[in-house]
C-alpha atoms as a PDB file:
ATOM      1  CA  UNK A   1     -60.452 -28.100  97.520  1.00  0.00           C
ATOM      2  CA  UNK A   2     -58.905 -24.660  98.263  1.00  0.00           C
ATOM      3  CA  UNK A   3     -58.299 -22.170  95.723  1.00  0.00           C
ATOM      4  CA  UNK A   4     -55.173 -21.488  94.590  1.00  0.00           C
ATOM      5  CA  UNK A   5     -53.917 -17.675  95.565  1.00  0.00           C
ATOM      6  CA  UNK A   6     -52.587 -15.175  92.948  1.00  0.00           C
ATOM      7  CA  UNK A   7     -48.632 -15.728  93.042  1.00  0.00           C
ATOM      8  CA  UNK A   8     -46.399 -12.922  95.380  1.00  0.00           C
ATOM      9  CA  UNK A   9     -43.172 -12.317  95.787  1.00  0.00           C
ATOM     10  CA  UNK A  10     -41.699 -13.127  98.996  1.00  0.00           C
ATOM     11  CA  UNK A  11     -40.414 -10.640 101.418  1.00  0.00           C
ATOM     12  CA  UNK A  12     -37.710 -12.293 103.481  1.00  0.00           C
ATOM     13  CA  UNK A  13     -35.481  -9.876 106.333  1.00  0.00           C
ATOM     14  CA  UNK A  14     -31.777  -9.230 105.629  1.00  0.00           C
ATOM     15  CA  UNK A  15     -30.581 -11.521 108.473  1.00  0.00           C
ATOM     16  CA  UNK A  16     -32.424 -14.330 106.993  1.00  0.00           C
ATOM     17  CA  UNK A  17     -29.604 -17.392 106.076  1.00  0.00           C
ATOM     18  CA  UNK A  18     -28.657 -16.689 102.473  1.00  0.00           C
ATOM     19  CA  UNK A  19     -30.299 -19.996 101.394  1.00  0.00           C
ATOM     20  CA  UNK A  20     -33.264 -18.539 101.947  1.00  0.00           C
ATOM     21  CA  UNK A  21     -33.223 -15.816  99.282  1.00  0.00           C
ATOM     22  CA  UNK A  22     -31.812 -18.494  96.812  1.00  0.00           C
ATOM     23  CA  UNK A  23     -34.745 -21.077  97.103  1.00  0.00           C
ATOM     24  CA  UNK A  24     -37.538 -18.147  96.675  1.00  0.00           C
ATOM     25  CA  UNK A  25     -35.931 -16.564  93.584  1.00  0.00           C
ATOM     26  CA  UNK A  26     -35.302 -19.875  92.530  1.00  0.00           C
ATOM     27  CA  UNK A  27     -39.010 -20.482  92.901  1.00  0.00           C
ATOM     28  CA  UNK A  28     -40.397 -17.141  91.464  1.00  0.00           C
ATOM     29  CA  UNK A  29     -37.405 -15.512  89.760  1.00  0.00           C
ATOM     30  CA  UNK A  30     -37.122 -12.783  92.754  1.00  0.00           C
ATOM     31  CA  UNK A  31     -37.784 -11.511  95.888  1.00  0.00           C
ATOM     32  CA  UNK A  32     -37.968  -9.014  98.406  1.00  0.00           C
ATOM     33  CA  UNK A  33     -35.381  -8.000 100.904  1.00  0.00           C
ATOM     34  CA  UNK A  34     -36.333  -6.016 104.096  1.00  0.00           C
ATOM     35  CA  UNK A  35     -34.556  -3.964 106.499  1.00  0.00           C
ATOM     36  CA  UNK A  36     -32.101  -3.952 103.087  1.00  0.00           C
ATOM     37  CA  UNK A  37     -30.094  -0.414 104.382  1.00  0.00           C
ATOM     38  CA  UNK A  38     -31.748   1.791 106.688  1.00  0.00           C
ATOM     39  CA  UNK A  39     -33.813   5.038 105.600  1.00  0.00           C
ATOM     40  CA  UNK A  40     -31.252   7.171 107.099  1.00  0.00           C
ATOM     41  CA  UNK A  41     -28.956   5.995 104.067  1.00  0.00           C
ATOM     42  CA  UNK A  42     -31.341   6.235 101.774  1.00  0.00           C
ATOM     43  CA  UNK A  43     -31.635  10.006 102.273  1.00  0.00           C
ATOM     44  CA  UNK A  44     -28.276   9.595 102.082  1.00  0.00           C
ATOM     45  CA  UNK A  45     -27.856   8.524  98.739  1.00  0.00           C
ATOM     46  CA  UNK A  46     -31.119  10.585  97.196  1.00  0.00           C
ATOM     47  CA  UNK A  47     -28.940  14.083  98.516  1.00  0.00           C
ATOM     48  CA  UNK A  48     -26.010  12.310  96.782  1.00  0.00           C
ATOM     49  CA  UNK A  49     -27.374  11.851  93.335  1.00  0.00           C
ATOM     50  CA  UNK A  50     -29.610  15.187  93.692  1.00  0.00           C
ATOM     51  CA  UNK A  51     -27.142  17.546  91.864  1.00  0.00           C
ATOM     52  CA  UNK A  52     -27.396  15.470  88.766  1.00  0.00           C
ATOM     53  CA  UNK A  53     -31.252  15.820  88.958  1.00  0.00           C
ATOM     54  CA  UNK A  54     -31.093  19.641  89.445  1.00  0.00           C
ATOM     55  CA  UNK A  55     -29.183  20.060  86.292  1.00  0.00           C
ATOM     56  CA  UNK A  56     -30.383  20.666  83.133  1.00  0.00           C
ATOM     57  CA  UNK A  57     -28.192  18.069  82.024  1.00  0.00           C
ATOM     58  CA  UNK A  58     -27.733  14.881  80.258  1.00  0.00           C
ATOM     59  CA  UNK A  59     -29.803  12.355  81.731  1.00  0.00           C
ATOM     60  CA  UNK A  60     -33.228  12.946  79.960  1.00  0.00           C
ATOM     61  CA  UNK A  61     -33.603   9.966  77.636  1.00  0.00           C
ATOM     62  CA  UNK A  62     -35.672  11.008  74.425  1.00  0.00           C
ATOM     63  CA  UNK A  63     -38.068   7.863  73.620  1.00  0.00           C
ATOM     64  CA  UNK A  64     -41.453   7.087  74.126  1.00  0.00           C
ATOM     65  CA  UNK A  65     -41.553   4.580  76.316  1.00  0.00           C
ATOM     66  CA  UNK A  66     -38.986   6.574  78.961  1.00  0.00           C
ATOM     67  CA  UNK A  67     -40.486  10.150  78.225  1.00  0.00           C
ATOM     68  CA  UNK A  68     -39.917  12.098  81.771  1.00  0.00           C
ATOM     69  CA  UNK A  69     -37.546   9.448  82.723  1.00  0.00           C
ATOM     70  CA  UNK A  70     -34.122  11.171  84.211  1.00  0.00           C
ATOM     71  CA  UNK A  71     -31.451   8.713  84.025  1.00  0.00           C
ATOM     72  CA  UNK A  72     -27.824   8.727  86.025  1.00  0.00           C
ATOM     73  CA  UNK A  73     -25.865   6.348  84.366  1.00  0.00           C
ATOM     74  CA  UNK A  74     -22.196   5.550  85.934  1.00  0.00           C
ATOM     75  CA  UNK A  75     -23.701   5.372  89.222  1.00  0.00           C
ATOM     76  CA  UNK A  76     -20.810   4.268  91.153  1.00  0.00           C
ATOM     77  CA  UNK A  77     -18.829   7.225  90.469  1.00  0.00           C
ATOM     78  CA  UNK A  78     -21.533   9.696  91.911  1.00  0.00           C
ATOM     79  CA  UNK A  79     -22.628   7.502  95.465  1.00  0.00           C
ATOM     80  CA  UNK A  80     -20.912   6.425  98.123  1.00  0.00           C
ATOM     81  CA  UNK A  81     -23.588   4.614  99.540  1.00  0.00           C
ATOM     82  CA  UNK A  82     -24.794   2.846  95.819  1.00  0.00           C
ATOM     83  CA  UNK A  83     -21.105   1.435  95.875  1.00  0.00           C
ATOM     84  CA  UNK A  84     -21.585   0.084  99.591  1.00  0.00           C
ATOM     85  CA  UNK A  85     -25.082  -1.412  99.073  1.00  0.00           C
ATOM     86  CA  UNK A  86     -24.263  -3.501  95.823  1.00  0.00           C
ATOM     87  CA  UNK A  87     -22.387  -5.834  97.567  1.00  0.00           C
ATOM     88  CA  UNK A  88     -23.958  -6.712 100.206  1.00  0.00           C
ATOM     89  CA  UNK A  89     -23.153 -10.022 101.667  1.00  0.00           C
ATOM     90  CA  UNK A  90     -27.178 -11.477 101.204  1.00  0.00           C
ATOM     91  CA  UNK A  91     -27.268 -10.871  97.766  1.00  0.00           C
ATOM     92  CA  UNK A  92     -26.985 -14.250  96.458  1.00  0.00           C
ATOM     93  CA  UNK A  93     -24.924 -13.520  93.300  1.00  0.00           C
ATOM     94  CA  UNK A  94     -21.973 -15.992  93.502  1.00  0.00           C
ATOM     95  CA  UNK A  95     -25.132 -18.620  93.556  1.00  0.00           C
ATOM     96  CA  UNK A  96     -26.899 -17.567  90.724  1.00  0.00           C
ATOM     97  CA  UNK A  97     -24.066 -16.362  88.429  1.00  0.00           C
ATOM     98  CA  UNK A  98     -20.804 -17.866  89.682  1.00  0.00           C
ATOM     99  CA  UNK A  99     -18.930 -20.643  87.512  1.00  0.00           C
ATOM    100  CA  UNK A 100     -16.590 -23.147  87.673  1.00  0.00           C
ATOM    101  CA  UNK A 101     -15.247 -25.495  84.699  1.00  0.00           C
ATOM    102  CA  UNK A 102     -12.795 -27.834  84.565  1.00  0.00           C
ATOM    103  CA  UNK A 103      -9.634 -27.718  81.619  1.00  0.00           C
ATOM    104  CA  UNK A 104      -6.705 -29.913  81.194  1.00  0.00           C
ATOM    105  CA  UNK A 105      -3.319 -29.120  80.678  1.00  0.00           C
ATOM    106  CA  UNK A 106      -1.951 -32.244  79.284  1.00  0.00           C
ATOM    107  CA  UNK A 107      -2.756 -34.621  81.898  1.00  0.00           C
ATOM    108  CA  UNK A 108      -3.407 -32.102  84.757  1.00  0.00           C
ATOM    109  CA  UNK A 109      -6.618 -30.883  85.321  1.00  0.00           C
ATOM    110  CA  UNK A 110      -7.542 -27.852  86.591  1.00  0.00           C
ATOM    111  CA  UNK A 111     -10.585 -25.907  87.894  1.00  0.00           C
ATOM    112  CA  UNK A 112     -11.525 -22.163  87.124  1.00  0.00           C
ATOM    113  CA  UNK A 113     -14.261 -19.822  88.764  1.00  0.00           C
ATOM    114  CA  UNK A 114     -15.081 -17.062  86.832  1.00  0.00           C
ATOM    115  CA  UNK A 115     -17.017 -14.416  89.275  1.00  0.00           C
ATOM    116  CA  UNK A 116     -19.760 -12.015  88.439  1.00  0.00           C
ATOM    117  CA  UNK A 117     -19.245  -8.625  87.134  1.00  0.00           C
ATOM    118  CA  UNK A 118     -21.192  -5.085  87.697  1.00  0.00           C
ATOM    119  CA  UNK A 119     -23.288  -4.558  84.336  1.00  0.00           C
ATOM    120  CA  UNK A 120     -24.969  -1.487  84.942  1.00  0.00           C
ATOM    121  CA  UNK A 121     -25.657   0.809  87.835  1.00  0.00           C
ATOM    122  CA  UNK A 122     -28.294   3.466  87.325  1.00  0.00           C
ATOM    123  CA  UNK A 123     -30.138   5.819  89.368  1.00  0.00           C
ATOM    124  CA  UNK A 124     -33.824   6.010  87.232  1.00  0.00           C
ATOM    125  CA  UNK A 125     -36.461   9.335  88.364  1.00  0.00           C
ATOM    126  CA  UNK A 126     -39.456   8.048  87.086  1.00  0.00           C
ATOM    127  CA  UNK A 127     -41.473  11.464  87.204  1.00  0.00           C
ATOM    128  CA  UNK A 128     -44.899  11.936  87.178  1.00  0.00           C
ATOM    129  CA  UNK A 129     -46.701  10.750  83.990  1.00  0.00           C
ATOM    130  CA  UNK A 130     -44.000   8.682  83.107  1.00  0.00           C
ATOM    131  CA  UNK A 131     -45.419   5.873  80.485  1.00  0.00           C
ATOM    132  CA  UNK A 132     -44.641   2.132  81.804  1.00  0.00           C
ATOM    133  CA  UNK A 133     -42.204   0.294  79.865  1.00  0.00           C
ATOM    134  CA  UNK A 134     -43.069  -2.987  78.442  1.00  0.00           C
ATOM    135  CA  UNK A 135     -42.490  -6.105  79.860  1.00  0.00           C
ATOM    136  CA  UNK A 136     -39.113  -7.709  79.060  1.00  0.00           C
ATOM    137  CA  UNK A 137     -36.316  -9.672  80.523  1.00  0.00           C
ATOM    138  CA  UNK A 138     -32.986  -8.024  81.100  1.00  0.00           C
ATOM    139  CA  UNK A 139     -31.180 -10.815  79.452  1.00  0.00           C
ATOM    140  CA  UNK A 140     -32.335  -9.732  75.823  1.00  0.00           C
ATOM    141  CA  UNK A 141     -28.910  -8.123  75.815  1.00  0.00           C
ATOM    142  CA  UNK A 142     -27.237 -11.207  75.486  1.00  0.00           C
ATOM    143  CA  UNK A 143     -29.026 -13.152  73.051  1.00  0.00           C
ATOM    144  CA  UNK A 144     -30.018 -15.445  75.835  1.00  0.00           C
ATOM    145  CA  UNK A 145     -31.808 -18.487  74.710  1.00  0.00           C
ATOM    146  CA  UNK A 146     -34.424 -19.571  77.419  1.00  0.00           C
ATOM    147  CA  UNK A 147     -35.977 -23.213  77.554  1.00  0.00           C
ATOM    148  CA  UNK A 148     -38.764 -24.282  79.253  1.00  0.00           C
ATOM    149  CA  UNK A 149     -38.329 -24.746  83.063  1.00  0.00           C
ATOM    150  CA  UNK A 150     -41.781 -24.674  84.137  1.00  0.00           C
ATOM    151  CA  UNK A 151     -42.134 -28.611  85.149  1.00  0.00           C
ATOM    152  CA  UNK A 152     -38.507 -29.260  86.207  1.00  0.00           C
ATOM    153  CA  UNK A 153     -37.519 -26.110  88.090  1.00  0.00           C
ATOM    154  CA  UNK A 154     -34.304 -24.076  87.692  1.00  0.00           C
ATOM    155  CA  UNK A 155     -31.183 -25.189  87.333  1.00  0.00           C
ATOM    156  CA  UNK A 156     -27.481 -24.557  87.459  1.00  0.00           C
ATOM    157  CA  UNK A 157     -26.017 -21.936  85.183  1.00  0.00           C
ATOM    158  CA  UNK A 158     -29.648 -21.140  83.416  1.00  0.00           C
ATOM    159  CA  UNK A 159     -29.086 -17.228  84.083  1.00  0.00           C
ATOM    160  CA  UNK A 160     -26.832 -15.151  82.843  1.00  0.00           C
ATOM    161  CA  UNK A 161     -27.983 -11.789  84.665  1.00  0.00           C
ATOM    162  CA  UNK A 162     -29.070 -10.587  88.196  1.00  0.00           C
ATOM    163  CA  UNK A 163     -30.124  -7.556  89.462  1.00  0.00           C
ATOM    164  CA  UNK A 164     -30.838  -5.460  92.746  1.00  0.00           C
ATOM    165  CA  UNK A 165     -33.321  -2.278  93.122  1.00  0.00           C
ATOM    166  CA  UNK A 166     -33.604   0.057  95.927  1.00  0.00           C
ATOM    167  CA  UNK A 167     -36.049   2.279  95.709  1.00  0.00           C
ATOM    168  CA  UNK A 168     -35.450   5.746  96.600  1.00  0.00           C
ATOM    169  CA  UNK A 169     -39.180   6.905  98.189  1.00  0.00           C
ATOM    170  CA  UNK A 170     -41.808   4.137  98.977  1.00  0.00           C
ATOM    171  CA  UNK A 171     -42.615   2.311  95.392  1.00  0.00           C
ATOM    172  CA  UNK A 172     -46.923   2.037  94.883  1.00  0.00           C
ATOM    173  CA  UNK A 173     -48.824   1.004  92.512  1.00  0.00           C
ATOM    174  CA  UNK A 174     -49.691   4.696  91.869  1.00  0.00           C
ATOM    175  CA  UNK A 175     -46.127   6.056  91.595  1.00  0.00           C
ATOM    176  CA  UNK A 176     -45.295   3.143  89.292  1.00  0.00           C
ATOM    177  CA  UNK A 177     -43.941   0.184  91.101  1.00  0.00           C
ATOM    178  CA  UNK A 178     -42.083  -2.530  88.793  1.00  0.00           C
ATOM    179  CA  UNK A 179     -44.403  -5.155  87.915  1.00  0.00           C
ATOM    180  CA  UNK A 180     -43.003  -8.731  87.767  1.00  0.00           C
ATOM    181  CA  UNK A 181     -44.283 -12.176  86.826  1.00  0.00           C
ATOM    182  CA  UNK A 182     -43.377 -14.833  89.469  1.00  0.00           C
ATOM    183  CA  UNK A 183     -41.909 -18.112  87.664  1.00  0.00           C
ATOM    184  CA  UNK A 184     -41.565 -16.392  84.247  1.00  0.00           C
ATOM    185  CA  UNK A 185     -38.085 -16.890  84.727  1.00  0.00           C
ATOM    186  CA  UNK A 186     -39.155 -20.677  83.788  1.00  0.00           C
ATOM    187  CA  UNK A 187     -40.275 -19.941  81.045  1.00  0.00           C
ATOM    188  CA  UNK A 188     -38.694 -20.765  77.230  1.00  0.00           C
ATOM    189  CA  UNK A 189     -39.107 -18.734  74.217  1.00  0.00           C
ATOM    190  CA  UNK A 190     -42.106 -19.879  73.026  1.00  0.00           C
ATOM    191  CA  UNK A 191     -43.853 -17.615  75.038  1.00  0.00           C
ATOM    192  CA  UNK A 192     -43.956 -13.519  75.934  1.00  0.00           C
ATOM    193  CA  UNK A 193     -45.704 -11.889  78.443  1.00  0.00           C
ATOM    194  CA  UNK A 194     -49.021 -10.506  78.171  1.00  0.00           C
ATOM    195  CA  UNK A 195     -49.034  -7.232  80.646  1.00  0.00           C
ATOM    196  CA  UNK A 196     -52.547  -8.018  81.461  1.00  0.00           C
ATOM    197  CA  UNK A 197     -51.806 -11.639  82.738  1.00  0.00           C
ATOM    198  CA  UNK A 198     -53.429 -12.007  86.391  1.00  0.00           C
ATOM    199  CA  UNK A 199     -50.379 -13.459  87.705  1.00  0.00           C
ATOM    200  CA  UNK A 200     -48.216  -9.515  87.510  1.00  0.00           C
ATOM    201  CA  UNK A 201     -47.477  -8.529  91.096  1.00  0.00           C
ATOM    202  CA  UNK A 202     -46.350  -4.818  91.609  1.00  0.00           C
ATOM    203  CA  UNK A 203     -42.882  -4.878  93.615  1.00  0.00           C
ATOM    204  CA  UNK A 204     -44.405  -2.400  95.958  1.00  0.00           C
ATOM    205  CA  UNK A 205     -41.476  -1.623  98.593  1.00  0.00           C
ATOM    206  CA  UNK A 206     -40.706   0.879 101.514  1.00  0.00           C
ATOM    207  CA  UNK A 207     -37.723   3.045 101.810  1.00  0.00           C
ATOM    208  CA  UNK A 208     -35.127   0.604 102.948  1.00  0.00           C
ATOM    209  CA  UNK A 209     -36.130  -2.550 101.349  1.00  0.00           C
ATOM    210  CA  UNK A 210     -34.953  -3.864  98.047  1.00  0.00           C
ATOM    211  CA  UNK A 211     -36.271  -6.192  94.986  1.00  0.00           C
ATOM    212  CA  UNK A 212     -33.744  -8.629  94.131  1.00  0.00           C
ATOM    213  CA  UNK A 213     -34.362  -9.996  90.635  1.00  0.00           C
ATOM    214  CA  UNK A 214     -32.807 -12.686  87.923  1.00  0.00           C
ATOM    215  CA  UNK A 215     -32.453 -11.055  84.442  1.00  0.00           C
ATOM    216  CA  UNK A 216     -34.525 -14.103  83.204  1.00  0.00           C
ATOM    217  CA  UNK A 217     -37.489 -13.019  84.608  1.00  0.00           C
ATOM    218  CA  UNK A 218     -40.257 -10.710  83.323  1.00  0.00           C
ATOM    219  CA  UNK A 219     -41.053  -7.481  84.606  1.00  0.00           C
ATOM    220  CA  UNK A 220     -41.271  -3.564  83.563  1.00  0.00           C
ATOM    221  CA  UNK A 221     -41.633   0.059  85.443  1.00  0.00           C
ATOM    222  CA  UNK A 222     -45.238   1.115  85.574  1.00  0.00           C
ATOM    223  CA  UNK A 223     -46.672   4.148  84.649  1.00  0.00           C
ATOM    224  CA  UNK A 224     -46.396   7.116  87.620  1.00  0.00           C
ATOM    225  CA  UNK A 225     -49.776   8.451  87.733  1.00  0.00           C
ATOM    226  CA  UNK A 226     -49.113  10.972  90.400  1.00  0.00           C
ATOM    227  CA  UNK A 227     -49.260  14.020  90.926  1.00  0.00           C
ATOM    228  CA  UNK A 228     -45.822  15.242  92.053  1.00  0.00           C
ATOM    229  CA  UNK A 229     -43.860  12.002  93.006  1.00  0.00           C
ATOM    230  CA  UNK A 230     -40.699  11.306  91.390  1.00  0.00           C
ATOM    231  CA  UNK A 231     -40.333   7.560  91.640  1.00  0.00           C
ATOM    232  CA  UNK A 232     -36.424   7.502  92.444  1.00  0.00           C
ATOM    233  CA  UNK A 233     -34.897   3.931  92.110  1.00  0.00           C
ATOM    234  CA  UNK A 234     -31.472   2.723  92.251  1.00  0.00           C
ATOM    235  CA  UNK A 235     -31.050  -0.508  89.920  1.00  0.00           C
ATOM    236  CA  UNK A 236     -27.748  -2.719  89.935  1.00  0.00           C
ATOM    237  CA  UNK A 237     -27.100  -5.263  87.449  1.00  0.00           C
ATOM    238  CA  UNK A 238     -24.471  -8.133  87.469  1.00  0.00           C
ATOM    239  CA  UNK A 239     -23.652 -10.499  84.511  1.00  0.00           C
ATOM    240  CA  UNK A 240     -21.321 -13.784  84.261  1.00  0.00           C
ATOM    241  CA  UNK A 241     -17.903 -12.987  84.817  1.00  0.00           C
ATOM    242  CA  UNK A 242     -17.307 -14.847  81.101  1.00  0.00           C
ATOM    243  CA  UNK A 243     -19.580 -11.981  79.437  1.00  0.00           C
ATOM    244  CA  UNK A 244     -16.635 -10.064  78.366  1.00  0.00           C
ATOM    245  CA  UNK A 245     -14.337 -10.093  75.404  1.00  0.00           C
ATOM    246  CA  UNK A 246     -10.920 -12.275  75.938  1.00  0.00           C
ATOM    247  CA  UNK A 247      -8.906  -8.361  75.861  1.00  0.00           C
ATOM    248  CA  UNK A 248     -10.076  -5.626  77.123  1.00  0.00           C
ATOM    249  CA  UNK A 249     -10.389  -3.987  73.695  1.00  0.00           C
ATOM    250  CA  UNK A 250     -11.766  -0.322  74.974  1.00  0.00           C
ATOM    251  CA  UNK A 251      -9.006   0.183  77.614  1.00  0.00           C
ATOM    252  CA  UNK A 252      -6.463  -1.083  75.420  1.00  0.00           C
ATOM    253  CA  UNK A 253      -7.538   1.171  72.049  1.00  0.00           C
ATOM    254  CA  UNK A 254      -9.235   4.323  73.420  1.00  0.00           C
ATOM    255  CA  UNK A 255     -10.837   6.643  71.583  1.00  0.00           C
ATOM    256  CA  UNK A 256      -7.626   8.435  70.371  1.00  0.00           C
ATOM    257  CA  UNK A 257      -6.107   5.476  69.078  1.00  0.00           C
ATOM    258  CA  UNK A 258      -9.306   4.509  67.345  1.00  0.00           C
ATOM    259  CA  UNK A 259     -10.772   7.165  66.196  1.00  0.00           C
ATOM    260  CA  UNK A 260      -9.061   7.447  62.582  1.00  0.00           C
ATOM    261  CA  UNK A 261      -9.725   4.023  62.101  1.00  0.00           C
ATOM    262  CA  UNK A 262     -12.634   2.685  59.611  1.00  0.00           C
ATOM    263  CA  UNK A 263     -15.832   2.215  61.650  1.00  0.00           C
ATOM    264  CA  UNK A 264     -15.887  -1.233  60.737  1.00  0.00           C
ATOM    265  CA  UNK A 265     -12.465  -2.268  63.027  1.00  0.00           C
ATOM    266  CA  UNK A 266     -13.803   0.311  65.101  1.00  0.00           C
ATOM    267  CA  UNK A 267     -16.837  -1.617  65.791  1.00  0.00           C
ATOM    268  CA  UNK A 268     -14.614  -4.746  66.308  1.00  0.00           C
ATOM    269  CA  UNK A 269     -13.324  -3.283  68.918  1.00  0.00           C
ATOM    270  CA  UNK A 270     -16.693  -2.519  71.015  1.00  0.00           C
ATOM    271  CA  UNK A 271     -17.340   0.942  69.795  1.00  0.00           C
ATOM    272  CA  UNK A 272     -20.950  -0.034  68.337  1.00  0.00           C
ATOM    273  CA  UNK A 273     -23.769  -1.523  70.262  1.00  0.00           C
ATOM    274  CA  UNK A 274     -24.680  -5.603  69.844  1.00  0.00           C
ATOM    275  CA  UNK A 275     -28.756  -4.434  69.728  1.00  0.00           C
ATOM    276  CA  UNK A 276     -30.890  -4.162  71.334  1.00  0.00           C
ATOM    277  CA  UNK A 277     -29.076  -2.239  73.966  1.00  0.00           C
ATOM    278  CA  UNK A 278     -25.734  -4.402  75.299  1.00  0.00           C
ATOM    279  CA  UNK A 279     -22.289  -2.016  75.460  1.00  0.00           C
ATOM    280  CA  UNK A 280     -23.839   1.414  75.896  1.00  0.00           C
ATOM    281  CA  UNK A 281     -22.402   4.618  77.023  1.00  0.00           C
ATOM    282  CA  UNK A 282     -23.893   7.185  79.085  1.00  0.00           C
ATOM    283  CA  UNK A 283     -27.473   5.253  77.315  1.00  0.00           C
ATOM    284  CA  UNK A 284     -25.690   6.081  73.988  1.00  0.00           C
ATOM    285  CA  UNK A 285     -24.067   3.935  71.341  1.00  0.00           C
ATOM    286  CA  UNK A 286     -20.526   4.534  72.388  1.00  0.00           C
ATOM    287  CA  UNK A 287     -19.783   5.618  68.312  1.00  0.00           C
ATOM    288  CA  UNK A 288     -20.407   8.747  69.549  1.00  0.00           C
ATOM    289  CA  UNK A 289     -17.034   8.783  71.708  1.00  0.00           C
ATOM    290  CA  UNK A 290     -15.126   8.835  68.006  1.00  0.00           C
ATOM    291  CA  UNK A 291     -16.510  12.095  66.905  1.00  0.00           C
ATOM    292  CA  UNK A 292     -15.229  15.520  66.465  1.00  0.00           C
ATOM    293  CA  UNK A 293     -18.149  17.254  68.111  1.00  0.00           C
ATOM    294  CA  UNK A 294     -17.975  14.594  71.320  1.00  0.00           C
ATOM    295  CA  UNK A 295     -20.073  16.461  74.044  1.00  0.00           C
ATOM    296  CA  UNK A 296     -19.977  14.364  77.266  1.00  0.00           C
ATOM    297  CA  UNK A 297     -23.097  16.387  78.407  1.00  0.00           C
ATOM    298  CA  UNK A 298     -25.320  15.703  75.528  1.00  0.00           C
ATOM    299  CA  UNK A 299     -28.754  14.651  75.864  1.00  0.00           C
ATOM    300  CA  UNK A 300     -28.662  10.677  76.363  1.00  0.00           C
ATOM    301  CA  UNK A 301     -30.140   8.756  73.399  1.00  0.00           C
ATOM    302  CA  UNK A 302     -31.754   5.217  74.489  1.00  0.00           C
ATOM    303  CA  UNK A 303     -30.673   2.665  72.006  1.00  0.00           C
ATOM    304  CA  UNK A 304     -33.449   0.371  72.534  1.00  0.00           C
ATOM    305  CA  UNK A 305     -36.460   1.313  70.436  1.00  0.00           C
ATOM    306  CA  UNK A 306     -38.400  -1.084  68.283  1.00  0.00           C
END
């Protein structure tokens, strides 16, 4: 009888049918995408987002567990390219996230899709001695309740969350590649994940590739024991197109209109966190958008400690 091999993640080429990529991250809970954009846009993007590293400015978040980390939050706004790249047509999205429900009007019934949304775009600079975070699954945000999958495989509408990486310089082992835990995504919530489990795999990736991910799934940023590399990545999130309140309570009471308001209607209305870390500003509780002293270019504060 053979022995049974330590799990990987697959690495599948962009022009693969999109059926592909859904059956292996239905299998493991991601993948690998090559020939994802070429390098040439890649250096494309890292002179893009450079300024924001230069500058002493906001993006150094003070905890433990991202100490050296430089984070560009609102993403979209400062790359060309990071807006391209997230929707690429082989990023199975619509598949995972995507959903359709039926509801009657009187006798008539009618079908709905509701589509995914962006969650998050972030540019992280994992810099050299940068401590690994722990491992976790992105859907903690929402509450998510997980049950086990492990002997009767994923199904329909289980996640809630998907996201894309693209790393910014070849991702080691060394410079602190994401380690992931194929099939945790299976798992319920009887279980964590212990970071010394044989089964991690280090998404290890060249410039041009990308790590395609469900939210489900375990996995956390290593420690960069270099030298002098700063571990750039660029990390996309989506959510369910339902995760979202029925009014757009932020756009339609800004902070002016709030901001005399007790902070109990003002956290109604989306201007406090639902911890550990789900409605954030800038990596901040948004609160801080209601103050007097409101610096848009102050130190980032991440929410997410215990």
């Amino acid at each position: 009888m053979g022995s049974i091999g330590k799990p990987t993640l697959q690495r599948i080429p962009v022009d693969a049918p999109i059926e592909v990529f859904i059956e292996a991250i239905k299998k493991d809970g991601g993948c690998i995408c090559t020939n994802y954009v070429t390098p040439e846009e890649i250096a494309a993007a890292n002179a893009e987002v450079k300024p924001w590293l230069d500058k002493d400015k906001p993006w150094q978040v003070r905890s433990i567990a991202l100490a050296s980390r430089d984070i560009i939050t609102e993403l979209k706004n400062r790359s060309d390219l990071q807006r391209e790249i997230l929707h690429a047509p082989v990023v199975p999205r619509e598949h995972f996230l995507a959903e359709t429900y039926p509801t009657w009007y009187d006798q008539k019934l009618h079908h709905y899709t509701s589509h995914p949304l962006l969650s998050a775009a972030l540019g992280i600079d994992v810099r050299p001695g940068a401590v690994g975070q722990r491992l976790h699954r992105d859907d903690k945000m929402y509450h998510t309740w997980h049950t086990d999958a492990t002997s009767t495989g994923w199904t329909q509408g289980r996640d809630n969350g998907f996201g894309v990486f693209v790393p910014g310089i070849k991702t080691t082992v060394e410079n602190g590649a994401t380690r992931m835990i194929p099939g945790s995504h299976l798992w319920g919530d009887d279980r964590g994940a212990d970071p010394d489990d044989p089964n991690v795999v280090y998404a290890e990736m060249d410039v041009g590739e990308a790590a395609f991910m469900l939210a489900s799934t375990f996995h956390g940023g290593s420690t960069n024991n270099t030298m002098n590399q700063n571990r750039m990545l660029y990390a996309m999130f989506m959510c369910k197109g339902t995760l979202r309140t029925e009014f757009a309570t932020l756009l339609e009471y800004p902070p002016e209109v709030a901001k005399p308001w007790s902070k109990e209607v003002q956290a109604r209305l989306g201007y406090k966190i639902s911890s550990p870390n789900c409605g954030m500003v800038d990596m901040r509780d948004p609160g801080f958008l209601l103050k007097d002293d409101f610096d848009p270019e102050a130190p980032n504060v991440d929410v997410d400690l215990d």
